[in-house]
Protein backbone atom coordinates (compact mmCIF):
# COMPACT_ATOMS: atom_id res chain seq x y z
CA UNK A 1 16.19 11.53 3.32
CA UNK A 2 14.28 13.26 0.53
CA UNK A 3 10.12 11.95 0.81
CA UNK A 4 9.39 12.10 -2.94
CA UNK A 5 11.14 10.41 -4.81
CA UNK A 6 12.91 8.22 -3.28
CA UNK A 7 16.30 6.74 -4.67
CA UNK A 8 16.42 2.61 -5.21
CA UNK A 9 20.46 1.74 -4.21
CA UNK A 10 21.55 -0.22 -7.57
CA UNK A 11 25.21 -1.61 -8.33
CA UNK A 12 27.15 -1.92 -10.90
CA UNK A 13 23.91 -1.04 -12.61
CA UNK A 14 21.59 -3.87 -12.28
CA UNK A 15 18.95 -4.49 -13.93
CA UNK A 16 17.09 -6.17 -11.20
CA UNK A 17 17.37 -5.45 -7.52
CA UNK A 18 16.77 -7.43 -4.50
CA UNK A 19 16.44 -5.69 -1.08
CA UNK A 20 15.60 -7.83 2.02
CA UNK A 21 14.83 -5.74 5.16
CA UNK A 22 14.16 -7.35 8.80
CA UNK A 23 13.56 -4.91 11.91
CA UNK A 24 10.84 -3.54 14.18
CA UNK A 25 8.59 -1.76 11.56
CA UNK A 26 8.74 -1.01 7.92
CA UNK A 27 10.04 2.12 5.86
CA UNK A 28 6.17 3.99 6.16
CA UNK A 29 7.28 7.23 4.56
CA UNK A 30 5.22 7.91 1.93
CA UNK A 31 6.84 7.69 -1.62
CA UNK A 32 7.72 6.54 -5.11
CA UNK A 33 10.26 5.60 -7.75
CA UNK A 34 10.32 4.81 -11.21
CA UNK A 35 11.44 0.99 -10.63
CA UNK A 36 8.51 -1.06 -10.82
CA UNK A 37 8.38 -3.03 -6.92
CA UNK A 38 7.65 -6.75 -6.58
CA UNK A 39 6.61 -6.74 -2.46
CA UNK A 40 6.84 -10.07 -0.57
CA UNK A 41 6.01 -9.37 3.35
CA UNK A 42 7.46 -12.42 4.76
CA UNK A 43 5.98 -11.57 8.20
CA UNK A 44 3.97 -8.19 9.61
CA UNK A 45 0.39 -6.33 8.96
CA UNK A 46 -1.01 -2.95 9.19
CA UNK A 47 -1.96 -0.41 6.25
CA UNK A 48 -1.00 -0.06 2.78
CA UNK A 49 -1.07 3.13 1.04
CA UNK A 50 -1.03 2.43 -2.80
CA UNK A 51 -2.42 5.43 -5.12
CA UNK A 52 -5.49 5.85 -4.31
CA UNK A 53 -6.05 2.31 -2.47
CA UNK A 54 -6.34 1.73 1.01
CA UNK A 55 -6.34 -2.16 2.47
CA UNK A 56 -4.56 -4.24 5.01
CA UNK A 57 -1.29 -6.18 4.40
CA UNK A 58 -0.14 -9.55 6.68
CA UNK A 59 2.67 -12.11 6.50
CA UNK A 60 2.79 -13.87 3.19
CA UNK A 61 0.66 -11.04 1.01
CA UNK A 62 2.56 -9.97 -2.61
CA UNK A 63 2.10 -6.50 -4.24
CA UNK A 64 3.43 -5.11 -7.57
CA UNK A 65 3.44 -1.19 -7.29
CA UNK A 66 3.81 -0.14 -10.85
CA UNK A 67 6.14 3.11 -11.82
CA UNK A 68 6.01 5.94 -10.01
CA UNK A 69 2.79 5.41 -7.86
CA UNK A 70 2.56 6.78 -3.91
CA UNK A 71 2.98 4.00 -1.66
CA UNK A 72 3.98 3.20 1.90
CA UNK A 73 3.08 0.11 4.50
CA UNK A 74 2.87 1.29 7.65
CA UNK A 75 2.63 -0.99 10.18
CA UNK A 76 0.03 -0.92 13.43
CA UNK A 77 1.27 1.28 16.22
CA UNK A 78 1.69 -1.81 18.07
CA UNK A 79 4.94 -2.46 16.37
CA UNK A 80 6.20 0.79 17.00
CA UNK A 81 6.25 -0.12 20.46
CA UNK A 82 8.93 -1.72 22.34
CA UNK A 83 8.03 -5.47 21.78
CA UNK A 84 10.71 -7.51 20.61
CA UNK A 85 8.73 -10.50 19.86
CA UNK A 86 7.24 -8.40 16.89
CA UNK A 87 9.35 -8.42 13.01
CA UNK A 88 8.68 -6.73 10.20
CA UNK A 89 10.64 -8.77 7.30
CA UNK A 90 10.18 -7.68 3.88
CA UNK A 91 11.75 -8.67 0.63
CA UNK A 92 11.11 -5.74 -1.96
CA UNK A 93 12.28 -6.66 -5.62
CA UNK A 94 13.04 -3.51 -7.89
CA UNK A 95 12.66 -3.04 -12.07
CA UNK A 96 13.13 0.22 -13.90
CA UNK A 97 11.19 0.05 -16.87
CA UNK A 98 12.63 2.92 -18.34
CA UNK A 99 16.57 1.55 -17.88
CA UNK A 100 17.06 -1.24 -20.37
CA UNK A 101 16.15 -0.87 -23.92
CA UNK A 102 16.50 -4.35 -25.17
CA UNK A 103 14.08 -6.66 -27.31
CA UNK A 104 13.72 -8.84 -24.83
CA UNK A 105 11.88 -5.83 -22.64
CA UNK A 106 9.69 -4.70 -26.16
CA UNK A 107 8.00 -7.88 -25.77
CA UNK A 108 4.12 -7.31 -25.38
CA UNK A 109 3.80 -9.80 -22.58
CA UNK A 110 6.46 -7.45 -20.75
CA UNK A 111 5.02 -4.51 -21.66
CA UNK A 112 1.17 -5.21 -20.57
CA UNK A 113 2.75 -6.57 -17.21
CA UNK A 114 4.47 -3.17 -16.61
CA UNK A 115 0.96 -1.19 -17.63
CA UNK A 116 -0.97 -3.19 -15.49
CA UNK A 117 1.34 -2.29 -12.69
CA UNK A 118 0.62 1.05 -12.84
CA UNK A 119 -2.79 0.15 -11.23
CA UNK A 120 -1.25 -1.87 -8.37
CA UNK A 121 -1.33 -5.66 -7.93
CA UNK A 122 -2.19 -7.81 -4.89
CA UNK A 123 -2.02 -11.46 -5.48
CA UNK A 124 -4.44 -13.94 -4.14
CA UNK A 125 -4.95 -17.58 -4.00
CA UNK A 126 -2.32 -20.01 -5.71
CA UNK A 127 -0.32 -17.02 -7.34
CA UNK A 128 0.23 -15.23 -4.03
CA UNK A 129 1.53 -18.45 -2.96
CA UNK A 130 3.08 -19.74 -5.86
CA UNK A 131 5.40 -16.19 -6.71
CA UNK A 132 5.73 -15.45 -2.61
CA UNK A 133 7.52 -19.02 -3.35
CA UNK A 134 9.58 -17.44 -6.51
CA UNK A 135 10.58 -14.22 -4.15
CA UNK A 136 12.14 -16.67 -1.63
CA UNK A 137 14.13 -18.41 -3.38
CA UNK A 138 15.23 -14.68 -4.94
CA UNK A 139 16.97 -13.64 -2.57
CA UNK A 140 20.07 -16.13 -2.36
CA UNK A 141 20.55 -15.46 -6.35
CA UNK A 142 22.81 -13.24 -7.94
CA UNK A 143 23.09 -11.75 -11.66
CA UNK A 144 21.53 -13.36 -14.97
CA UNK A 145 19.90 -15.52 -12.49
CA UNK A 146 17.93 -13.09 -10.87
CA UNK A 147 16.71 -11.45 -14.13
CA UNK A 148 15.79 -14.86 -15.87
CA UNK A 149 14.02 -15.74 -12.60
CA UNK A 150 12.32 -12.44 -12.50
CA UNK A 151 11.02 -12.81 -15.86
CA UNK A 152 9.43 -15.61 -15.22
CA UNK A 153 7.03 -13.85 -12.32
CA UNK A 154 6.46 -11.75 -15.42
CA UNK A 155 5.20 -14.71 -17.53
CA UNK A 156 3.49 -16.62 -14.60
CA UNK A 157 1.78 -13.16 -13.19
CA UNK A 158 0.47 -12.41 -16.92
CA UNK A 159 -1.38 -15.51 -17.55
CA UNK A 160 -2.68 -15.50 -14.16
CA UNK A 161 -6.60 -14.27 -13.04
CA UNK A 162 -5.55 -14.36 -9.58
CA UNK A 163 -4.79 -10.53 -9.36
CA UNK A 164 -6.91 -7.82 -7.98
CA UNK A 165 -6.26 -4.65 -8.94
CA UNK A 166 -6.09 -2.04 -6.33
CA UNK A 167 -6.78 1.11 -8.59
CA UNK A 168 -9.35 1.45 -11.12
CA UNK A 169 -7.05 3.29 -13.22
CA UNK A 170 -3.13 4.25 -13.64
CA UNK A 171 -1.98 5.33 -10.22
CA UNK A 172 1.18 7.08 -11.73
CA UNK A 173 1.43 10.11 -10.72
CA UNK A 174 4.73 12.24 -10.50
CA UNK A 175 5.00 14.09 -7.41
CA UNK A 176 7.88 16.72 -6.71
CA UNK A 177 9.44 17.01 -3.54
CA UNK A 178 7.93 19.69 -1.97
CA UNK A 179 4.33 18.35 -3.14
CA UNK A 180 4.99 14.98 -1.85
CA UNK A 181 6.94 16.24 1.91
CA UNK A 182 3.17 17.95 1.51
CA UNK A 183 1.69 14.74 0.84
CA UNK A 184 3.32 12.64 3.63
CA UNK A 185 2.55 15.17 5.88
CA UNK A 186 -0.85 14.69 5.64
CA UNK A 187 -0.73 10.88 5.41
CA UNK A 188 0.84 10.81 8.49
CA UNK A 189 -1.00 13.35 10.63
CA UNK A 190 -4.36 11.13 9.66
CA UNK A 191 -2.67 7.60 10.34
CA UNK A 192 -2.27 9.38 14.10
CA UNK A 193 -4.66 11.00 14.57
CA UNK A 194 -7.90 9.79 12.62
CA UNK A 195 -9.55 8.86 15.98
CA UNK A 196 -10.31 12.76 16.43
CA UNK A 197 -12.07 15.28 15.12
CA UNK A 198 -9.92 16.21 11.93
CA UNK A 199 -11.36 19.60 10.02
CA UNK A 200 -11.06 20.54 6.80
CA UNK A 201 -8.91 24.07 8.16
CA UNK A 202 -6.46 21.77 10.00
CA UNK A 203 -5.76 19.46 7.72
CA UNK A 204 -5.37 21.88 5.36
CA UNK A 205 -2.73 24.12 7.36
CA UNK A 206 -0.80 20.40 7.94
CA UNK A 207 -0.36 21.02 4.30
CA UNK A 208 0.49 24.78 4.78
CA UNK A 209 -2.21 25.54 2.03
CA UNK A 210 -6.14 27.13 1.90
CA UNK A 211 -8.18 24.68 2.60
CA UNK A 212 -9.70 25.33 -1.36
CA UNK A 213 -6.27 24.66 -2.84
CA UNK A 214 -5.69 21.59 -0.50
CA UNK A 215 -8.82 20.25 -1.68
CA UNK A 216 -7.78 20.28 -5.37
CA UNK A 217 -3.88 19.24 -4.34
CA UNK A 218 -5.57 16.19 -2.69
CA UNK A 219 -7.66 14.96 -4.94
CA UNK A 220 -5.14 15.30 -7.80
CA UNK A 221 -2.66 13.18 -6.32
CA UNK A 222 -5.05 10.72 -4.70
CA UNK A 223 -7.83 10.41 -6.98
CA UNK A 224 -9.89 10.99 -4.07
CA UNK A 225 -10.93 13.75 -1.77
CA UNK A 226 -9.74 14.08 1.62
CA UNK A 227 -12.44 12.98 3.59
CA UNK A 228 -12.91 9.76 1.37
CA UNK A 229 -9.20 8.66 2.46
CA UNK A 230 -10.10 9.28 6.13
CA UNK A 231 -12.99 7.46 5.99
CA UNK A 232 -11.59 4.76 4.56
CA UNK A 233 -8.96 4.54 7.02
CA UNK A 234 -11.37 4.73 10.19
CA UNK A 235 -13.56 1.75 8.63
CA UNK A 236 -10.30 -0.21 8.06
CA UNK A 237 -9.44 0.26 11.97
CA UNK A 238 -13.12 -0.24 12.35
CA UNK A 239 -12.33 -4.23 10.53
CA UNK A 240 -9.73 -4.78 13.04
CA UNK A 241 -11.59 -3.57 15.98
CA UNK A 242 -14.49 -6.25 14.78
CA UNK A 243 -12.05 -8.64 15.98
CA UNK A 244 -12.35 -7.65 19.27
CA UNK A 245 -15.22 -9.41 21.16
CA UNK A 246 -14.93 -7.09 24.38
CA UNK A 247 -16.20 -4.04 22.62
CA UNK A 248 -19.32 -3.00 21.89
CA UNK A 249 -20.54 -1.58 18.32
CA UNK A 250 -20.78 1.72 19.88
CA UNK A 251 -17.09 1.47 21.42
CA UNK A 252 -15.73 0.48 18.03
CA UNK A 253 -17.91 3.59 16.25
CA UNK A 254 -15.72 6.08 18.61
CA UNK A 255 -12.27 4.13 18.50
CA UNK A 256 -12.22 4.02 14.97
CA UNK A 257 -12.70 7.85 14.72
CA UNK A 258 -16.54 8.30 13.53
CA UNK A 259 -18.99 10.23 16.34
CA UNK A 260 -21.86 9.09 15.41
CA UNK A 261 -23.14 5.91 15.22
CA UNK A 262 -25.99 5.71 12.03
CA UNK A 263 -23.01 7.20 9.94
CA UNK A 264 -20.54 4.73 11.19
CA UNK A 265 -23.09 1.91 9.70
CA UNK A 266 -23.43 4.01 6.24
CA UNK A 267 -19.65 4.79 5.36
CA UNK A 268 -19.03 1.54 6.86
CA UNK A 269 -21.22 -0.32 4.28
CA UNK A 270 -20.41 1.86 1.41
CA UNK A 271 -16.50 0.89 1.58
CA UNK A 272 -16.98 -2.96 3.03
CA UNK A 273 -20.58 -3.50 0.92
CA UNK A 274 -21.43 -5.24 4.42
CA UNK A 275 -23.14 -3.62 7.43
CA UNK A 276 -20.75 -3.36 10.56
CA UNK A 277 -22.67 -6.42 12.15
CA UNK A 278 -22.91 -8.22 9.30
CA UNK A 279 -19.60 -7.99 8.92
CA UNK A 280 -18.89 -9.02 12.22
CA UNK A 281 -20.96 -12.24 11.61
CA UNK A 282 -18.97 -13.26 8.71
CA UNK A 283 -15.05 -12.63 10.63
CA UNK A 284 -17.15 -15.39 13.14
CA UNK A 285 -18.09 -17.81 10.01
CA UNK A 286 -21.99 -17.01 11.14
């Protein structure tokens, strides 16, 4: 399977596409497509890689990944285990703004939503709830009724304030194939190994590149330098390792990837805004 750009299935040429996947773990190859994607995870968690953004995803969290932005979910390595009683089941909803050319898509309410995408979407509060609803119900319709009800996430999802936007600017960025297997590459090699000691020469001959001309291929498709997306990564393993009472601050510092401790606390509260212990505090409602 090709890594960038990767080829949404569509019959008979629809205009909207439903795709409901249950198994182990999700797809958590890095790619994109130029169909706009509607993301309901129904249940799972672990990492999203959208553009430039890094967070967490969990059961009943919706994302709209705009046209042609990087993406992937990759779930914890725990579900790459063999534990049965663990499901990833997603229900990914497809777009292509490009395909139809009818009034009805020229509308400006249509339009804006599809720009906005290009940012990436996470919904919160009654909107996650209210179009993880909507996605539901999705999936046991067929034809005009899955366009009419897909247009009305449009309308709801345009008058709502309950989005956050993942990426302070347009996250579309065409990637060939040979840049993006590049891309992956590296996305990969940090999700398994960012607990090490990761230098600028290896990471850069992951890519098969100078470690100069990595630096510019990296921050052209991410926005963001290398060491920025591995830093964000260990303090998001560092938020999950919070949760763990049994470890000390010190144990979490190493786990997560960062050897030494007073720089752990700054990049820490740079990305979070909160101080590891503070941060604790607040997961315990202190």
């Amino acid at each position: 399977m090709k890594v960038l750009p990767f080829k949404i299935p569509r019959n008979n040429g629809e205009l909207v596409v439903l795709q409901h996947d249950r198994g182990q773990y999700i797809y958590n190859t890095l790619h994109q497509h130029p169909e706009l994607q509607l993301t309901l995870v129904r249940e799972s968690y672990g990492t999203a890689v959208i553009g430039g953004h890094i967070g967490e995803f969990k059961a009943g969290d919706v994302f709209i990944i705009g046209s042609n932005i990087p993406h992937a979910f990759r779930n914890d390595d725990i579900f790459h285990q063999d534990d049965k009683n663990l499901v990833a089941d997603v229900v990914y909803i497809f777009m292509d703004e490009g395909l139809p050319k009818t009034e009805l898509l020229n509308l400006r309410k249509v339009r804006d939503f599809f720009i906005n995408a290009r940012k990436g979407i996470k919904l919160v509060g009654a909107a996650k709830e209210k179009i993880g609803r909507k996605i539901n119900e999705m999936i046991n319709l067929e034809g005009l009724d899955k366009v009419v009800s897909f247009l009305q996430i449009i309308n709801y999802v345009s008058q709502s304030s309950e989005l956050v936007f993942l990426n302070k600017e347009s996250a579309n960025i065409r990637v060939d194939e040979n840049d993006g297997k590049r891309l992956n590459d590296v996305v990969q090699f940090t999700f398994e190994n960012y607990d090490k000691k990761i230098s600028l020469e290896e990471i850069s001959n992951i890519a098969n590149m100078v470690p100069s001309a990595f630096c510019r291929f990296f921050k052209q498709r991410t926005r963001k330098t290398y060491f920025d997306f591995l830093n964000e990564i260990r303090v998001k393993t560092a938020c999950k390792l919070l949760l763990n009472k049994d470890l000390t601050m010190v144990e979490i510092c190493y786990k997560s990837g960062f050897n030494n401790l007073s720089y752990f606390n700054r990049k820490f509260k740079s990305i979070t805004s909160y101080s590891p212990l503070k941060y604790h505090k607040a997961l315990k409602g202190e």
